[in-house]
C-alpha atoms as a PDB file:
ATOM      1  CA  UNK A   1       0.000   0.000   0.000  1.00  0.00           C
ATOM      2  CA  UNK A   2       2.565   2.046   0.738  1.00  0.00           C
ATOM      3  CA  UNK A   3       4.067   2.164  -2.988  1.00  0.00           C
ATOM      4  CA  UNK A   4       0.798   3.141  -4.275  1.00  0.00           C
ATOM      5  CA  UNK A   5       0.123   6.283  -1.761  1.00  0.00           C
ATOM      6  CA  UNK A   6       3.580   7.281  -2.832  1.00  0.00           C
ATOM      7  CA  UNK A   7       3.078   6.841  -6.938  1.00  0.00           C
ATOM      8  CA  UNK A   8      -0.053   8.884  -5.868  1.00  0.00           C
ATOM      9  CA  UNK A   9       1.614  11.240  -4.027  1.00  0.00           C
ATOM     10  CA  UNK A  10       4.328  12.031  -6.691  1.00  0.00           C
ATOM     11  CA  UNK A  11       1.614  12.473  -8.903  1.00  0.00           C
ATOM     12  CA  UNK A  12       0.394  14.536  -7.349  1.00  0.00           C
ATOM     13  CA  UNK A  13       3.250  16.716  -7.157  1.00  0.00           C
ATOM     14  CA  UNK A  14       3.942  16.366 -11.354  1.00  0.00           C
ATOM     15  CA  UNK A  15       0.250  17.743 -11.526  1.00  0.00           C
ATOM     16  CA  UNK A  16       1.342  20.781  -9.603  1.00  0.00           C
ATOM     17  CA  UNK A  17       3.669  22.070 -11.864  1.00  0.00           C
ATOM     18  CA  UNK A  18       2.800  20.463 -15.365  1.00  0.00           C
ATOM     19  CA  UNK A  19       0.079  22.586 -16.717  1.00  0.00           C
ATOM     20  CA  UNK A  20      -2.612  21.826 -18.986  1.00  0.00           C
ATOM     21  CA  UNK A  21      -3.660  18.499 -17.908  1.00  0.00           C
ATOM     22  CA  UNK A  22      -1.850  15.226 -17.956  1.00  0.00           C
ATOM     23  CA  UNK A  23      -1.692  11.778 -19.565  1.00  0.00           C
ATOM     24  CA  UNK A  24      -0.694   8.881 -17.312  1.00  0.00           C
ATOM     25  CA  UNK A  25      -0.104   5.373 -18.518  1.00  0.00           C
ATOM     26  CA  UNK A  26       0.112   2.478 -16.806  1.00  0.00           C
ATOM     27  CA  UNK A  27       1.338  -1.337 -18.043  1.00  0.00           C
ATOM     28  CA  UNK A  28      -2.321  -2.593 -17.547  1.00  0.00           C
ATOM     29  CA  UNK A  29      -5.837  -1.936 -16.956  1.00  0.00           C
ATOM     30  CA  UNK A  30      -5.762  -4.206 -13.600  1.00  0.00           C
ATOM     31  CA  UNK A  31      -2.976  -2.162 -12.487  1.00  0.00           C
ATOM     32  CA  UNK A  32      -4.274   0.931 -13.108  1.00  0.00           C
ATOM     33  CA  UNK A  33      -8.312  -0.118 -11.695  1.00  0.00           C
ATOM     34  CA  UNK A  34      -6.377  -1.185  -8.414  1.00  0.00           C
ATOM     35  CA  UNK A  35      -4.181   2.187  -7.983  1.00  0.00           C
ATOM     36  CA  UNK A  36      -7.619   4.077  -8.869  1.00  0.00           C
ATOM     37  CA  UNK A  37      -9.210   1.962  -6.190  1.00  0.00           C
ATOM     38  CA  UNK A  38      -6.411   2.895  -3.535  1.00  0.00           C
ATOM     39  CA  UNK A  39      -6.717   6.604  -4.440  1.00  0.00           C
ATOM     40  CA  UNK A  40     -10.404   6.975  -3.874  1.00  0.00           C
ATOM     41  CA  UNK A  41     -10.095   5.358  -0.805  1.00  0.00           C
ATOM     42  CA  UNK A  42      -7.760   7.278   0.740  1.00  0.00           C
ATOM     43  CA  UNK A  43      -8.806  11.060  -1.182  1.00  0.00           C
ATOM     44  CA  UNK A  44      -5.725  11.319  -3.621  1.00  0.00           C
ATOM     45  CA  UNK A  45      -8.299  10.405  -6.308  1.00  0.00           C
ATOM     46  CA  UNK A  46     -10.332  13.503  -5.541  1.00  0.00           C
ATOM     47  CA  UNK A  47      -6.484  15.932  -4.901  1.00  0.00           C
ATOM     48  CA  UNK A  48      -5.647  14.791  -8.487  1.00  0.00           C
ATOM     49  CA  UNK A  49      -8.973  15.526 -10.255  1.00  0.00           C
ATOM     50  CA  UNK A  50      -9.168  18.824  -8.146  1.00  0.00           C
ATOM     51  CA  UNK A  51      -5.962  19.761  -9.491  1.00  0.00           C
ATOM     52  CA  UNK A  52      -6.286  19.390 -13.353  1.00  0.00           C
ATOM     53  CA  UNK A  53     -10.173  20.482 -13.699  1.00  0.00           C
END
């Protein structure tokens, strides 16, 4: 858990300074549904979406 708070987390810092939205990809959909699981559950999903809207 802790790898995924802190892949969130530095995310969250690229969306800081990169302007204009961003594109993130990830190796597969099972990967990605799992880190977009994590991040609702603990609010990053909500910081990230807050940030580029």
């Amino acid at each position: 858990m802790a790898t995924k708070d802190a892949l969130g987390a530095a995310l969250e810092e690229i969306c800081k300074v990169i302007p204009n939205g961003t594109l993130i990809f990830f190796p597969s959909y099972k990967l990605m549904d799992k880190l977009c699981n994590r991040w609702k559950a603990t609010g990053q999903w909500t910081r990230l979406n807050s940030q580029k809207t």
